[in-house]
PDB file of N, CA and C in Angstrom:
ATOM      1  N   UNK A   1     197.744 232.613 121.453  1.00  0.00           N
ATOM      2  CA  UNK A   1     197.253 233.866 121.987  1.00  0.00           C
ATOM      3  C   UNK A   1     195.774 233.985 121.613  1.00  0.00           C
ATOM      4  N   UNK A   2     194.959 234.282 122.831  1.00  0.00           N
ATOM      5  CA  UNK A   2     193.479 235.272 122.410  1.00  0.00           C
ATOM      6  C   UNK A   2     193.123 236.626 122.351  1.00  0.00           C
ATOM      7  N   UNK A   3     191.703 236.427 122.250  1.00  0.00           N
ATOM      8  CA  UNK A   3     191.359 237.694 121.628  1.00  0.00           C
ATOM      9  C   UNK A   3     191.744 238.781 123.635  1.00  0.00           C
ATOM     10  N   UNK A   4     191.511 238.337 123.963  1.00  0.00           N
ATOM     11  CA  UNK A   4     191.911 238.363 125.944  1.00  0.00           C
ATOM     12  C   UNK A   4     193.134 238.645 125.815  1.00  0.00           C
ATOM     13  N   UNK A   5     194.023 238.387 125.273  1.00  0.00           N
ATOM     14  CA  UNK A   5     195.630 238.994 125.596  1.00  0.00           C
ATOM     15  C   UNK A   5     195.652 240.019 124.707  1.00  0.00           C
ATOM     16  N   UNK A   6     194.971 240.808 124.466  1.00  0.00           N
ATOM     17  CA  UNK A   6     195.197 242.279 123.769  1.00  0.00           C
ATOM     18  C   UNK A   6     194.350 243.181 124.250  1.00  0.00           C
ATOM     19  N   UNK A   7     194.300 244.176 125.271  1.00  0.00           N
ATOM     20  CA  UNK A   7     193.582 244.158 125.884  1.00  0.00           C
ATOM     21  C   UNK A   7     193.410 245.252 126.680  1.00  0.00           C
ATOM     22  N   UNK A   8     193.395 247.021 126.456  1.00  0.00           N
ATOM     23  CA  UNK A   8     193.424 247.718 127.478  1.00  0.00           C
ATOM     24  C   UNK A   8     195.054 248.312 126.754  1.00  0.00           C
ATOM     25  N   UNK A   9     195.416 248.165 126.104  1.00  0.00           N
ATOM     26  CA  UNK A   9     196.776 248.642 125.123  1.00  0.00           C
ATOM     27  C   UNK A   9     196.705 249.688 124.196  1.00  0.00           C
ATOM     28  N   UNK A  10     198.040 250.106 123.761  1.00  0.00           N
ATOM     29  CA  UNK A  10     197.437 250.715 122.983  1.00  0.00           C
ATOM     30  C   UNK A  10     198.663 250.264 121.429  1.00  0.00           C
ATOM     31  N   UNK A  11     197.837 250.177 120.830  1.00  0.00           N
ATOM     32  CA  UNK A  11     198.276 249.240 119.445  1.00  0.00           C
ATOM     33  C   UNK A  11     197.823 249.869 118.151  1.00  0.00           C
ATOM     34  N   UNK A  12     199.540 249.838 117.751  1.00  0.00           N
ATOM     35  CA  UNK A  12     199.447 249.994 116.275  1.00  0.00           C
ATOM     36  C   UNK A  12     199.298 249.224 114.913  1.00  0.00           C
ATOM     37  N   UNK A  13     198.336 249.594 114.230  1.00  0.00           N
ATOM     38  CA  UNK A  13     198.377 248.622 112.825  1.00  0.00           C
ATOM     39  C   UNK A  13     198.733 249.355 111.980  1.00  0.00           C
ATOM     40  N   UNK A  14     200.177 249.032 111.423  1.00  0.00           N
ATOM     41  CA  UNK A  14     200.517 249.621 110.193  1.00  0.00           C
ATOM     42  C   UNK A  14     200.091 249.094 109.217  1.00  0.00           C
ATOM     43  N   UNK A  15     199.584 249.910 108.075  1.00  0.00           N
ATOM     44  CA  UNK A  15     198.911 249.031 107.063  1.00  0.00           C
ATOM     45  C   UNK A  15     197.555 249.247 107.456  1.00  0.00           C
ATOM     46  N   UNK A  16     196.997 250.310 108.534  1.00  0.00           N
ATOM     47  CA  UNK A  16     195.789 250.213 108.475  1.00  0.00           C
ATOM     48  C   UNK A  16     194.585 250.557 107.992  1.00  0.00           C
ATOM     49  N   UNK A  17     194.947 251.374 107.180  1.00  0.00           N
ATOM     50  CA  UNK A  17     193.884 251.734 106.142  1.00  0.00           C
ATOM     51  C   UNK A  17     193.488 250.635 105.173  1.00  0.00           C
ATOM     52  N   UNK A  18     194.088 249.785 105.426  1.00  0.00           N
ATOM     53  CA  UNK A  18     193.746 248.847 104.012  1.00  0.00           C
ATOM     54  C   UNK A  18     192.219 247.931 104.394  1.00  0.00           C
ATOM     55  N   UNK A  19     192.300 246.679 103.519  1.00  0.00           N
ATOM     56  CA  UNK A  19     190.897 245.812 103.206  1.00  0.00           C
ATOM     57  C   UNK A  19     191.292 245.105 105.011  1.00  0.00           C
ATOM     58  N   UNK A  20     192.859 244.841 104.935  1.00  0.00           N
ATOM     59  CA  UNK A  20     192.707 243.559 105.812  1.00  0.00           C
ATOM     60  C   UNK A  20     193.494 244.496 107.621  1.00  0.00           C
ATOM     61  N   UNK A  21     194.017 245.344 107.299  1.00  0.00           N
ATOM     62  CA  UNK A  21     194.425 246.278 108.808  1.00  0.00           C
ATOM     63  C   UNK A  21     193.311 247.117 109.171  1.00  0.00           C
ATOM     64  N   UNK A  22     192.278 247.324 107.898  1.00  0.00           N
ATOM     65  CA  UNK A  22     191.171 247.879 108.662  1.00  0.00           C
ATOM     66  C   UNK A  22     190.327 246.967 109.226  1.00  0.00           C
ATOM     67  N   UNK A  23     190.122 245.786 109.522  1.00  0.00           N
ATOM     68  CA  UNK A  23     189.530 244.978 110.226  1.00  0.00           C
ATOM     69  C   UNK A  23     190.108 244.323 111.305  1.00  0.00           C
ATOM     70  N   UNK A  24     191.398 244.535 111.039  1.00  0.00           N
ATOM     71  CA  UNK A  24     192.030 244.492 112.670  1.00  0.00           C
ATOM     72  C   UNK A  24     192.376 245.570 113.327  1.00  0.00           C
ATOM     73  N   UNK A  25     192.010 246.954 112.663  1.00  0.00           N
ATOM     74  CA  UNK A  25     191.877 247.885 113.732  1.00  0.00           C
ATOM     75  C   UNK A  25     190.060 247.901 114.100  1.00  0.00           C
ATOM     76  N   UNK A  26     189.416 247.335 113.662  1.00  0.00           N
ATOM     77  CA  UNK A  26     188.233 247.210 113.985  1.00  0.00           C
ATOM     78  C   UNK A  26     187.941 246.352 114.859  1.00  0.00           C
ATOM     79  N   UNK A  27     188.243 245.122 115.190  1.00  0.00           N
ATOM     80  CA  UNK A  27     188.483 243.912 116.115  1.00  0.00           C
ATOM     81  C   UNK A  27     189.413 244.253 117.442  1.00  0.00           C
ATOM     82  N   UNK A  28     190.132 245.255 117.567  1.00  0.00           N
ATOM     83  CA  UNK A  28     190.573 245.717 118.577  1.00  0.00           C
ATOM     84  C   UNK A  28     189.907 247.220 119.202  1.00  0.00           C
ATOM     85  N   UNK A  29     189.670 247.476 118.585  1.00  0.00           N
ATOM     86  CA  UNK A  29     189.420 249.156 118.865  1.00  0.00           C
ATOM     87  C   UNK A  29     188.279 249.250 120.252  1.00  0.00           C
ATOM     88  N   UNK A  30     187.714 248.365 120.213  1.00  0.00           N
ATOM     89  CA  UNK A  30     186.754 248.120 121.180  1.00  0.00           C
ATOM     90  C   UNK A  30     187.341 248.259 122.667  1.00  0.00           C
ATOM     91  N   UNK A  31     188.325 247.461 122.893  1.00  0.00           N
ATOM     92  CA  UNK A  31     189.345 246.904 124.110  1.00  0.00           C
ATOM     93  C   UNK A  31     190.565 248.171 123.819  1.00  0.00           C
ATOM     94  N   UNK A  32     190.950 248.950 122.835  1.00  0.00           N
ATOM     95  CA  UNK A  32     192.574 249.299 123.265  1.00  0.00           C
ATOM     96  C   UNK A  32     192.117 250.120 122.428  1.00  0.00           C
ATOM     97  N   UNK A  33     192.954 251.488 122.668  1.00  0.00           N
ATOM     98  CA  UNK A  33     193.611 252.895 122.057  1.00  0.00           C
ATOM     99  C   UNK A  33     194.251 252.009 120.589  1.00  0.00           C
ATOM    100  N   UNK A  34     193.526 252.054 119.360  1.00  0.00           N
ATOM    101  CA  UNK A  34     194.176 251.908 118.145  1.00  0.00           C
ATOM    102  C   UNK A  34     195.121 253.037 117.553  1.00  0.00           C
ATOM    103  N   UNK A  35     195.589 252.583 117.302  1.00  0.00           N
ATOM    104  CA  UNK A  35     196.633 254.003 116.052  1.00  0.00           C
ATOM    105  C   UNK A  35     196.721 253.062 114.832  1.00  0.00           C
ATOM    106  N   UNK A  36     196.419 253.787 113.824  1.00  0.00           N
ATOM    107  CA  UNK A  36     196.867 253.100 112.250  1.00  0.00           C
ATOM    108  C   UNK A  36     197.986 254.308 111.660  1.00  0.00           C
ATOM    109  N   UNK A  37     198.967 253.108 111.523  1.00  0.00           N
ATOM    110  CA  UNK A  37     199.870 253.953 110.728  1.00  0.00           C
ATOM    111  C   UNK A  37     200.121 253.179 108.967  1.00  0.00           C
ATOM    112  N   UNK A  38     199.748 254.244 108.376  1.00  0.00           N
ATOM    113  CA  UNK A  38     199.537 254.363 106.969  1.00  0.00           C
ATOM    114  C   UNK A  38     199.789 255.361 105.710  1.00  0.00           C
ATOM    115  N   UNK A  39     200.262 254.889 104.924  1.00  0.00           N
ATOM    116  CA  UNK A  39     200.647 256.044 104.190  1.00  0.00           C
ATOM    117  C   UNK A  39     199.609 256.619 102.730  1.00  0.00           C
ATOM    118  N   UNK A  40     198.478 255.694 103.303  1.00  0.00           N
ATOM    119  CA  UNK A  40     197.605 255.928 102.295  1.00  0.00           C
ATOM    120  C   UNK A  40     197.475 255.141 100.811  1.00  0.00           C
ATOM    121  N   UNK A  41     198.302 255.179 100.379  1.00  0.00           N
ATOM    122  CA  UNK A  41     198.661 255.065  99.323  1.00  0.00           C
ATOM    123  C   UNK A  41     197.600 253.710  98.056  1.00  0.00           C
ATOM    124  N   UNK A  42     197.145 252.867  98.959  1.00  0.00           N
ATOM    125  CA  UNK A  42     196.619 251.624  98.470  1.00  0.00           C
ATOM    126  C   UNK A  42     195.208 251.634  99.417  1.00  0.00           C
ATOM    127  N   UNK A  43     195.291 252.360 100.551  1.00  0.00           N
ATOM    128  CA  UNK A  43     194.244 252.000 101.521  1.00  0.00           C
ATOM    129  C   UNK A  43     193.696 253.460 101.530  1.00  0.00           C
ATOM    130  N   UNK A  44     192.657 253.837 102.303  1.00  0.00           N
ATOM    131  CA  UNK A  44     191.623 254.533 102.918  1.00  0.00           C
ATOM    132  C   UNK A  44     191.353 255.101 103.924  1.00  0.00           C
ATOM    133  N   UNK A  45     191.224 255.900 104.227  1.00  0.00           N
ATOM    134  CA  UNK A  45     190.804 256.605 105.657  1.00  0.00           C
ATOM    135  C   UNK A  45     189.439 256.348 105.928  1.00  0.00           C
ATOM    136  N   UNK A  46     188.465 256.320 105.201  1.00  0.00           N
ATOM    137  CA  UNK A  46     187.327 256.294 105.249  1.00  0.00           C
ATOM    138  C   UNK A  46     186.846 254.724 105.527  1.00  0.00           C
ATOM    139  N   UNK A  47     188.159 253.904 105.562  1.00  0.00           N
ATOM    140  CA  UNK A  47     187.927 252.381 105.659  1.00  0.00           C
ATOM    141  C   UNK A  47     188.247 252.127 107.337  1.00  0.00           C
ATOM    142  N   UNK A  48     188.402 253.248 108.041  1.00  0.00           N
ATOM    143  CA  UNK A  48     188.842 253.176 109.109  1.00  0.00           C
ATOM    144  C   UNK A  48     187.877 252.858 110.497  1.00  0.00           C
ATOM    145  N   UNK A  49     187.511 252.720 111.195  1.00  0.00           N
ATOM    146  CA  UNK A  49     186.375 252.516 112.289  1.00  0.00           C
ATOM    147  C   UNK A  49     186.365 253.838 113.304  1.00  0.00           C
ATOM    148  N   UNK A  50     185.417 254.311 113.847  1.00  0.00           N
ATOM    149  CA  UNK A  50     185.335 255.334 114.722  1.00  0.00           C
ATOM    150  C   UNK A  50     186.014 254.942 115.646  1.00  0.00           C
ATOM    151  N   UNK A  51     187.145 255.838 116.728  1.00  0.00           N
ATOM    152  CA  UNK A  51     187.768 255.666 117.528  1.00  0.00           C
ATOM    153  C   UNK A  51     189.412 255.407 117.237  1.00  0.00           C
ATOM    154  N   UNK A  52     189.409 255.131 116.025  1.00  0.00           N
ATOM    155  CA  UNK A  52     190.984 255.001 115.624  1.00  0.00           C
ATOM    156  C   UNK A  52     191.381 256.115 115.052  1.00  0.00           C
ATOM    157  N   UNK A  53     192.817 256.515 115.975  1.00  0.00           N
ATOM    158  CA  UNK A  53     193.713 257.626 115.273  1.00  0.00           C
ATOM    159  C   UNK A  53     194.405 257.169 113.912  1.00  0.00           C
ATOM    160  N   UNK A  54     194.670 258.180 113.194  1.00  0.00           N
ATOM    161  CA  UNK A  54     195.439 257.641 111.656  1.00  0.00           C
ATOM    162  C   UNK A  54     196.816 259.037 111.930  1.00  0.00           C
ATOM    163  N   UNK A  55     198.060 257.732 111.469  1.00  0.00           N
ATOM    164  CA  UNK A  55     199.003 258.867 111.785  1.00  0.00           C
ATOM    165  C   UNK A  55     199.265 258.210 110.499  1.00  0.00           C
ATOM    166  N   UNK A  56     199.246 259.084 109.787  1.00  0.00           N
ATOM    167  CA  UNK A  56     200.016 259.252 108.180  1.00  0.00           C
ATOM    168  C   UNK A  56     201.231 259.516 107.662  1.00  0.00           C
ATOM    169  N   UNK A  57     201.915 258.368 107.186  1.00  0.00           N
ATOM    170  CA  UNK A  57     202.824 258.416 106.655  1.00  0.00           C
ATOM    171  C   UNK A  57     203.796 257.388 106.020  1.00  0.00           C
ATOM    172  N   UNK A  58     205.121 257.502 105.670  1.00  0.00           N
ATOM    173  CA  UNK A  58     205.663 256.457 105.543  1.00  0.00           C
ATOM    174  C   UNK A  58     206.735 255.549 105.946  1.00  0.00           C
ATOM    175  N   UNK A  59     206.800 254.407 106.583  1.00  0.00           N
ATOM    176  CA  UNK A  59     207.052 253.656 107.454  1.00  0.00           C
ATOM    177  C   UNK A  59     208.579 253.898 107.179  1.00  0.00           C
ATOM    178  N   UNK A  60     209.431 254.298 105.906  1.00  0.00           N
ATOM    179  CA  UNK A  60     210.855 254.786 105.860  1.00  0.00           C
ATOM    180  C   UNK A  60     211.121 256.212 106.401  1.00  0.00           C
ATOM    181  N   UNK A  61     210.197 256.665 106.919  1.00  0.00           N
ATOM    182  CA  UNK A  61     210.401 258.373 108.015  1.00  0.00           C
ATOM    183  C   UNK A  61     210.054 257.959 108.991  1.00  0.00           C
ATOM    184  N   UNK A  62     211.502 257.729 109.867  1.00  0.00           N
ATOM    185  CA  UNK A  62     211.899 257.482 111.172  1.00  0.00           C
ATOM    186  C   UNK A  62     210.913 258.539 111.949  1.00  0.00           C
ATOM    187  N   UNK A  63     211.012 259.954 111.971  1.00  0.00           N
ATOM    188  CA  UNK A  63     210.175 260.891 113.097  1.00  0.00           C
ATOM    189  C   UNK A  63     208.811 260.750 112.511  1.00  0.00           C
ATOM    190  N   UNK A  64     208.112 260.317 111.295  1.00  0.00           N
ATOM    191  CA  UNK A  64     206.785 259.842 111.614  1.00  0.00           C
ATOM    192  C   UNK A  64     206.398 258.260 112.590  1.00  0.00           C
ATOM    193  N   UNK A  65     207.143 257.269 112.246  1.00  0.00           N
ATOM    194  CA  UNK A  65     207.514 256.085 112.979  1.00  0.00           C
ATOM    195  C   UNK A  65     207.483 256.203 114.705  1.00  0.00           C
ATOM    196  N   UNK A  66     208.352 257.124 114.743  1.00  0.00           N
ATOM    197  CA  UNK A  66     208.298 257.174 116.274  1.00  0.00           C
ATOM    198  C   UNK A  66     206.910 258.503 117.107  1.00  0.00           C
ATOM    199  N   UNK A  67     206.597 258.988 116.246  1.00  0.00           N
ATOM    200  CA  UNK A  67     205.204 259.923 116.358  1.00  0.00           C
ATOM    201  C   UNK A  67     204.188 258.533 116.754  1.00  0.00           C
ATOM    202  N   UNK A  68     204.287 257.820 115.574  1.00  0.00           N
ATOM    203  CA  UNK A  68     203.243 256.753 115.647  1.00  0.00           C
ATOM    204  C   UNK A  68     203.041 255.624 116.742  1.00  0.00           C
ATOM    205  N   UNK A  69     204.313 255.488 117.173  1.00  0.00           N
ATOM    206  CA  UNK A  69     204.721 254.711 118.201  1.00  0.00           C
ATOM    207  C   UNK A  69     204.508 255.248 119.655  1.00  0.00           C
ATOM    208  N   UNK A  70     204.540 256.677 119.885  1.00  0.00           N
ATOM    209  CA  UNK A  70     205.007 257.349 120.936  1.00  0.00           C
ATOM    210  C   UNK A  70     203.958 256.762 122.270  1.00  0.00           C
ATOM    211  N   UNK A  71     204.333 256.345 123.191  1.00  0.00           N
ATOM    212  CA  UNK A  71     203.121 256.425 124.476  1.00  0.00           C
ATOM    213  C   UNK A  71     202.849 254.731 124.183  1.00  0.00           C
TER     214      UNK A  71
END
């Protein structure tokens, strides 16, 4: 797969507040609607790139999960 097959989507990185999901919500965000879903905890908001939504929380709460997912 390339950087071309992601593309106009809209994609979630869980884990994205961190060192290494904030640079792949940065490497996409350009091309596709990002969402980072994160619960904070180890990572950053402020590590995040302009244009990405942050839906907060934790990946064992099913109705944040599917918030994050929705669309």
């Amino acid at each position: 797969m390339n950087e071309q097959d992601i593309e106009e989507k809209t994609v979630v990185v869980t884990g994205g507040a961190g060192f290494i999901g904030s640079r792949i919500a940065d490497a996409l965000v350009d091309d596709n609607e990002v969402r980072v879903f994160d619960d904070l905890s180890t990572g950053a908001a402020d590590n995040l790139p302009d244009g990405v939504e942050l839906v907060e929380g934790d990946v064992r709460d099913e109705a944040v999960v599917r918030e994050a997912v929705e669309g």
